[in-house]
Protein backbone atom coordinates (compact mmCIF):
# COMPACT_ATOMS: atom_id res chain seq x y z
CA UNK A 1 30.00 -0.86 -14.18
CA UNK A 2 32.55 -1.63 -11.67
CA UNK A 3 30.00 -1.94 -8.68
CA UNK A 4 28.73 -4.92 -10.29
CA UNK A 5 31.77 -6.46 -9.34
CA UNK A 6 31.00 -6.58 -5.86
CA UNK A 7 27.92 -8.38 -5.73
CA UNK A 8 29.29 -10.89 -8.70
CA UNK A 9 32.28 -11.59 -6.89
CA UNK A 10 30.28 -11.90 -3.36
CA UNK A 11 27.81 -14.16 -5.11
CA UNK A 12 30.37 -16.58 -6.73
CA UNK A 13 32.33 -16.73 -3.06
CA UNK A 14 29.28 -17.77 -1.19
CA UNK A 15 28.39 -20.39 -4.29
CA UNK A 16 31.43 -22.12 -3.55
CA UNK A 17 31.10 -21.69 0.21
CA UNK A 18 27.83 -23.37 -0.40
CA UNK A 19 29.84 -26.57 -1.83
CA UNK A 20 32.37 -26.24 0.95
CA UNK A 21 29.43 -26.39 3.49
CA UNK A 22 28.00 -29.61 1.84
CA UNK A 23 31.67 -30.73 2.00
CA UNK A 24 32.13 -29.77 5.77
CA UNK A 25 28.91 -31.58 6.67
CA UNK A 26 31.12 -35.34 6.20
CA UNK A 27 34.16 -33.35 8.05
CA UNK A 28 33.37 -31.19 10.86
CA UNK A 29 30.19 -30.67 13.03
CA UNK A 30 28.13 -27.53 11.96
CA UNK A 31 27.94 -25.98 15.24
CA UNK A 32 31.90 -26.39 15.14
CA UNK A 33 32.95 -24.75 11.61
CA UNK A 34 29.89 -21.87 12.63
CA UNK A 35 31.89 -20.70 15.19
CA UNK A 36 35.17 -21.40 14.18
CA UNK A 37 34.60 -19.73 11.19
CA UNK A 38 33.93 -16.72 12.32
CA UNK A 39 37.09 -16.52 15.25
CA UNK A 40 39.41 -16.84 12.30
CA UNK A 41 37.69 -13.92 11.14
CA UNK A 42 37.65 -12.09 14.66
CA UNK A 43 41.33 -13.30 15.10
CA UNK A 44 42.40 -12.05 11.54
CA UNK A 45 40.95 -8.38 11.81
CA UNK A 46 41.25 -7.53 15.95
CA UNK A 47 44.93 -6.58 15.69
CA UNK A 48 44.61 -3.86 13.07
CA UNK A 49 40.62 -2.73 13.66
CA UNK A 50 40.62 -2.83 17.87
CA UNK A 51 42.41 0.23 18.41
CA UNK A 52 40.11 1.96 15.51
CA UNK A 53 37.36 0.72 17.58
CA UNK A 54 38.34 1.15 21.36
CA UNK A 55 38.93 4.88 20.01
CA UNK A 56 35.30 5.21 18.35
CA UNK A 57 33.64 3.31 21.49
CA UNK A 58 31.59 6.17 22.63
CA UNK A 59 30.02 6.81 19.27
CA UNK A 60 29.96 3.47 19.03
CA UNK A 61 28.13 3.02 22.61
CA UNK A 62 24.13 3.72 20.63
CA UNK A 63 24.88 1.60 17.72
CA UNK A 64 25.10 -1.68 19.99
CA UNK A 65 21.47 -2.90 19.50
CA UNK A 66 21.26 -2.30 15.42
CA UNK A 67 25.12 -3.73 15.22
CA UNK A 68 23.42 -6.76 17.48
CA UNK A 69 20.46 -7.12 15.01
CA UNK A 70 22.48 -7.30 12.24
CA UNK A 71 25.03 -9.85 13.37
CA UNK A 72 22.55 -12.46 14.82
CA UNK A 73 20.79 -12.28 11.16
CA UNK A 74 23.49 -11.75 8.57
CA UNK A 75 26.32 -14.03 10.84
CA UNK A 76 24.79 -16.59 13.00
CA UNK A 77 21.48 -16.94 11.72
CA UNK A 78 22.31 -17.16 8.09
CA UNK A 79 25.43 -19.22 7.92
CA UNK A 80 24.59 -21.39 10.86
CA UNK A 81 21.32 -23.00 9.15
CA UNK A 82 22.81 -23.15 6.00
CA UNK A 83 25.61 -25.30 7.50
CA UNK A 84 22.76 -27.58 9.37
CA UNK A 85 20.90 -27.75 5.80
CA UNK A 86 24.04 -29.13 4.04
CA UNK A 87 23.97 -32.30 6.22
CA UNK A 88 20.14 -32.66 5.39
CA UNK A 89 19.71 -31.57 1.30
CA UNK A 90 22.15 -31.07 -2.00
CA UNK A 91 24.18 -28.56 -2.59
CA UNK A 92 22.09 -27.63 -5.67
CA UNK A 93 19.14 -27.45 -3.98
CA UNK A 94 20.58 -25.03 -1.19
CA UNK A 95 21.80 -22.49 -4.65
CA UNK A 96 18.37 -22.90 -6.02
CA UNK A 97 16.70 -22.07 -3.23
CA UNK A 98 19.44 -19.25 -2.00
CA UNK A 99 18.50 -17.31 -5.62
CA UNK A 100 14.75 -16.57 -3.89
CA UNK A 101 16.99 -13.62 -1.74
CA UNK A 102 15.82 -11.07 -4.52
CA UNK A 103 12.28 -12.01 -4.34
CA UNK A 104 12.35 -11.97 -0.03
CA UNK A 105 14.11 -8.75 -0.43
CA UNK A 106 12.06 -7.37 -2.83
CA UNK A 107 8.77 -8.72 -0.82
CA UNK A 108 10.17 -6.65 2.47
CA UNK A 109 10.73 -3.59 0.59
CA UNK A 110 7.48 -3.78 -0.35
CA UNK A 111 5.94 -3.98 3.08
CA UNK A 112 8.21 -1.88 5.26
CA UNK A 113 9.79 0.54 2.83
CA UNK A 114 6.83 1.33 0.95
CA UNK A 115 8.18 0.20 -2.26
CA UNK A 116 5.45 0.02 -5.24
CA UNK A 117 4.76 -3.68 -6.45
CA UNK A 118 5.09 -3.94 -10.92
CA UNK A 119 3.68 -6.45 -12.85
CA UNK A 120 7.03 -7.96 -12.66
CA UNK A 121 7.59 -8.62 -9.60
CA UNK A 122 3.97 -10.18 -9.11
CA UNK A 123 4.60 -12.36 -12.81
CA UNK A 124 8.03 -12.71 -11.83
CA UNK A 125 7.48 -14.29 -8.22
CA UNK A 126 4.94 -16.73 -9.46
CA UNK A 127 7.63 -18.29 -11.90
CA UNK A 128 10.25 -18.11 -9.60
CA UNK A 129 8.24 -19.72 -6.72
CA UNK A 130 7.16 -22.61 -9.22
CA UNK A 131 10.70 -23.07 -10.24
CA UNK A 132 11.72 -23.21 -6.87
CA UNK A 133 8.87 -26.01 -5.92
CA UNK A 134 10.01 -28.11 -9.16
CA UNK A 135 13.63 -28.55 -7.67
CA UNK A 136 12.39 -28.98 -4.11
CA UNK A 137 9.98 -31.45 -4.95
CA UNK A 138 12.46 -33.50 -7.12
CA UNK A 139 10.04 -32.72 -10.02
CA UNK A 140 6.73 -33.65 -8.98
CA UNK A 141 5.34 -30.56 -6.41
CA UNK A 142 2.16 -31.91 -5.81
CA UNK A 143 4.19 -33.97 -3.44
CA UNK A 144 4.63 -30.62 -1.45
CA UNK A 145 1.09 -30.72 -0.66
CA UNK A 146 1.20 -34.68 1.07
CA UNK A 147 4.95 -34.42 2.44
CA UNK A 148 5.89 -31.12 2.38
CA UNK A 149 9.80 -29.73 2.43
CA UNK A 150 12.34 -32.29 3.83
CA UNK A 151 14.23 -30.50 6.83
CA UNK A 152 17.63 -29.00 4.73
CA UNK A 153 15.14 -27.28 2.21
CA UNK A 154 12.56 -25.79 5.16
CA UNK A 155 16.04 -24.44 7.06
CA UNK A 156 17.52 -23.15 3.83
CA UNK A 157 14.36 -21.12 3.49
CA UNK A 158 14.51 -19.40 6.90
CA UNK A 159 18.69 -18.76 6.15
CA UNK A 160 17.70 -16.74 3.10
CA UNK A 161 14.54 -14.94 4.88
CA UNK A 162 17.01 -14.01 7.57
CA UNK A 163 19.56 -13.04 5.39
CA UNK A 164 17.49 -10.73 3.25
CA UNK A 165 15.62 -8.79 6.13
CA UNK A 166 19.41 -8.28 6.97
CA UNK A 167 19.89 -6.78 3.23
CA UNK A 168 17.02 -4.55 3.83
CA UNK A 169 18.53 -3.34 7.78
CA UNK A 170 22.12 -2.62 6.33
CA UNK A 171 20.61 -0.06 4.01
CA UNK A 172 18.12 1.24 6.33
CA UNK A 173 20.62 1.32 9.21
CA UNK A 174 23.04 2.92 7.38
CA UNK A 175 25.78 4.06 9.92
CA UNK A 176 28.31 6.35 8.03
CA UNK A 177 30.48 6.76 11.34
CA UNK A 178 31.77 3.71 10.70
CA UNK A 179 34.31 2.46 7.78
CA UNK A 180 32.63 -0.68 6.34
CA UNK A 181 35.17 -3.15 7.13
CA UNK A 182 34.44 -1.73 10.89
CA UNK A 183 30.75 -2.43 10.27
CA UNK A 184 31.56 -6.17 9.36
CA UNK A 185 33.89 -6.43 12.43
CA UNK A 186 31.39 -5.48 14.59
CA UNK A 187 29.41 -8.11 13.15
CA UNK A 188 32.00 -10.92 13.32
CA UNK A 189 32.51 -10.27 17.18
CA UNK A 190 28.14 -10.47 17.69
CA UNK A 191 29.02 -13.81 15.77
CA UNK A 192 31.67 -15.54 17.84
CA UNK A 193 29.98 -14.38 21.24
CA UNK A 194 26.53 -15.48 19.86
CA UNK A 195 28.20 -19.02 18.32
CA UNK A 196 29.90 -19.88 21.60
CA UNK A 197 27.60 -21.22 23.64
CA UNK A 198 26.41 -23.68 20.87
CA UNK A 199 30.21 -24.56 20.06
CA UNK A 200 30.26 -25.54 23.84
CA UNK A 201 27.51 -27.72 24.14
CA UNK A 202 27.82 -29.56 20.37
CA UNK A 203 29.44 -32.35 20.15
CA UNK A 204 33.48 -31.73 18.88
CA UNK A 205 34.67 -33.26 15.75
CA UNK A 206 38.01 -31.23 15.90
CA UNK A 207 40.01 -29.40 13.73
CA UNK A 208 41.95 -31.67 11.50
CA UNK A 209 43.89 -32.23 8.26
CA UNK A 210 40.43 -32.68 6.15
CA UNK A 211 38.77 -30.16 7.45
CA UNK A 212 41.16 -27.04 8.36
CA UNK A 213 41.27 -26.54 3.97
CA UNK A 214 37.40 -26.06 4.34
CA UNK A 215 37.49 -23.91 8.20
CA UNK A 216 40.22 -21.78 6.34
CA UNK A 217 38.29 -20.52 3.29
CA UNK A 218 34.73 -20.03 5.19
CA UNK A 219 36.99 -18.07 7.59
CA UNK A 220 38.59 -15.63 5.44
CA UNK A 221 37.25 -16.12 1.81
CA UNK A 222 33.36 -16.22 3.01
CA UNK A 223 33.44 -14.57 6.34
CA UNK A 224 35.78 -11.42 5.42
CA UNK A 225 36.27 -11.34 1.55
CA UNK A 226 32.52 -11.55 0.51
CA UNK A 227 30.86 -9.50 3.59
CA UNK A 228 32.72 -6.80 2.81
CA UNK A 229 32.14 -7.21 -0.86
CA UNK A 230 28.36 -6.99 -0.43
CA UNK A 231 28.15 -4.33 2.20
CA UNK A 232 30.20 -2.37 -0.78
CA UNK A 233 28.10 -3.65 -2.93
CA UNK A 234 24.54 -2.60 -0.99
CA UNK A 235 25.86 0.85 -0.21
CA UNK A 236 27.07 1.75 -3.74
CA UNK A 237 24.08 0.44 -5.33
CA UNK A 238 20.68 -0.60 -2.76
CA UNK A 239 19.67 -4.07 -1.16
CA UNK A 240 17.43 -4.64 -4.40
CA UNK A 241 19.55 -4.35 -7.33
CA UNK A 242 22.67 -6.10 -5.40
CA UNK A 243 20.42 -8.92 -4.45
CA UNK A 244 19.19 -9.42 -8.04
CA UNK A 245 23.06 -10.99 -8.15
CA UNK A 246 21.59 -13.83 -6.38
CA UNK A 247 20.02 -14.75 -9.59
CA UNK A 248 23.26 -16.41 -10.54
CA UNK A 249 23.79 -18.64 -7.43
CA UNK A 250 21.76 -21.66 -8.75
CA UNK A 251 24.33 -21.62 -12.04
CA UNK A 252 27.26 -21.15 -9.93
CA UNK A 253 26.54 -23.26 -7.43
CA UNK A 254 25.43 -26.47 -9.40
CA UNK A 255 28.18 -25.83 -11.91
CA UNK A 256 31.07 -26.38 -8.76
CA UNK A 257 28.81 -29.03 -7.05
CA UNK A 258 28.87 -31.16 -10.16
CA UNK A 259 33.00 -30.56 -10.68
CA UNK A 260 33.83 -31.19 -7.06
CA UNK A 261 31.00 -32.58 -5.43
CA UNK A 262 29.80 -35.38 -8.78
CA UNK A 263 26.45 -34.14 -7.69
CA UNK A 264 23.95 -35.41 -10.31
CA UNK A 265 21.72 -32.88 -12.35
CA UNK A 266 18.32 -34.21 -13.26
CA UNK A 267 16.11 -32.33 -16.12
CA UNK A 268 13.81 -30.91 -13.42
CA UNK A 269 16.83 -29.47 -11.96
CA UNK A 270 17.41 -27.33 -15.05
CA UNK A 271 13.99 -26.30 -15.91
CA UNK A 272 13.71 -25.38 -12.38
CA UNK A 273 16.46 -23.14 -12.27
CA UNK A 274 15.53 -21.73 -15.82
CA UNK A 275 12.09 -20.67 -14.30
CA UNK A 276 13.77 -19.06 -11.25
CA UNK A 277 16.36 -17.38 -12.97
CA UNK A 278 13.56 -15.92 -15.55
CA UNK A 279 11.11 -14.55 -12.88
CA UNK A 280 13.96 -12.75 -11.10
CA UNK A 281 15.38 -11.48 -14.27
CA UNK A 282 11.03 -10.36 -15.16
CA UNK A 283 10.99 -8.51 -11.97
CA UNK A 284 14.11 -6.62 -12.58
CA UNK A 285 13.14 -5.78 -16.16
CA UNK A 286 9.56 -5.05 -15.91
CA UNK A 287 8.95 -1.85 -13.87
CA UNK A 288 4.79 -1.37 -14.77
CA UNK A 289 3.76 -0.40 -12.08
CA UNK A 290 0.77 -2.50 -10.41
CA UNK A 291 -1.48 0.63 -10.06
CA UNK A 292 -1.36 3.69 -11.90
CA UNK A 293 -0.30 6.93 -9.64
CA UNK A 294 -4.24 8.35 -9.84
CA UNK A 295 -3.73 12.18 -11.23
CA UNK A 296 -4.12 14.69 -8.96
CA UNK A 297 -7.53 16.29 -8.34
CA UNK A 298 -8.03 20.14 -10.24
CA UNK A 299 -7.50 22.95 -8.56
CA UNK A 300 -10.69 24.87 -8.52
């Protein structure tokens, strides 16, 4: 029971970084708190993980292009478009939307890990996916077909589809040679080397009295705190079942967006997130699978 902590206490960081992104969006430029974000990170962990590392660099030498991979989708990719959709769509919407990571995850597993579809995870997919479109849509999705997603929505899409081919890596890469808070480390430095070139060329908003609150928990709270809860979290107990966590982002995240944010909640909002919440909770709980396993042919 306590693994389940992990990927709880992950999932209820990142809800309020969601919030704090929305926030940042009025404070500091996205390219700005992307990178910075991740140096307080770099800055926090390099004096007591370097030496560890510098010692380790030759078995670390082969690992380069997976620990690459992973940084650009889980660090940069992720979080960067996420910040860019919170100056473009709600906060409620982004939680909404982030709760499709089981289904993506579930979907790749599926298609590169050989993973058997059930009825529940066809059923459950076809509610979620409506739910989603309902909240999207602001209640009427036939206007998906005319005007299709507005730009924070589309991007928020592509943040989770990058994040959960990242979920399905980390397991398949595992890399036992290295602790797990050296795996995220790793990670952080792809992310400040990848971020600084677009730090450089965005325009600069600057650190600042409003903004250094909201720079200081994405740095440590959502950058060191809840990576290394969910790399726990998908060693102890797979990509699928820790990303079925995500289930609970759309209730987290509205609930804080609401108390801090006075973001509105409209009925389709709720009805939306019921239906997503209920075909991620179908695909979890209803293992049939599709097919029947055919029985083996008689021996003769």
């Amino acid at each position: 029971m306590g693994s389940y902590l992990f990927p709880l206490t992950a999932v209820l960081i990142w809800s309020i970084n969601t919030v704090v992104s929305k926030l940042a969006a009025g404070s500091i430029g996205a390219a700005e708190i992307g990178f910075f974000r991740w140096l307080v990170a770099a800055l926090l962990f390099t004096p007591f993980l370097l030496p560890s590392i510098w010692r380790q660099r030759a078995r670390i030498r082969p690992l380069l292009p997976r620990l690459l991979v992973l940084g650009l989708l889980g660090m940069v990719i992720y979080q960067s478009l996420a910040y860019y959709a919170a100056h473009m769509t709600s906060a409620t919407h982004m939680g909404i939307i982030g709760s499709l990571t089981p289904m993506m995850v579930l979907a790749l597993s599926t298609a590169l890990l050989g993973q058997r579809l059930s009825w529940g995870a066809v059923l459950g997919s076809l509610l979620a996916i409506a739910g989603v479109a309902l909240v999207v849509s602001s209640g009427d999705p036939a206007s998906l077909l005319t005007q299709g997603l507005n730009g924070g929505d589309a991007l928020m899409f592509v943040a989770m589809l990058a994040y959960a081919v990242y979920n399905i890596l980390l397991k398949r890469w595992a890399m036992p040679q290295l602790a797990t808070v050296q795996l995220l480390y790793l990670q952080i430095l792809v992310a400040v080397a990848a971020q600084l070139p677009l730090y450089l060329l965005s325009p600069k908003t600057g650190l600042n009295a409003a903004n250094l609150p909201l720079v200081g928990f994405a740095g440590i709270m959502a950058s060191i705190a809840a990576p290394l809860l969910w790399m726990t979290a998908v060693a102890r107990i797979g990509p699928s079942r820790a990303s079925m966590f995500f289930n609970l982002t759309p209730i987290f995240t509205a609930l804080i967006a609401v108390a801090a944010l006075g973001e509105p909640l409209a009925p389709y909002h709720a009805v939306g997130g019921a239906l997503t919440i209920a075909g991620l909770l179908l695909a979890e709980l209803w293992k049939q699978p599709l097919r029947a396993s055919r029985p083996a042919p008689a021996a003769c």
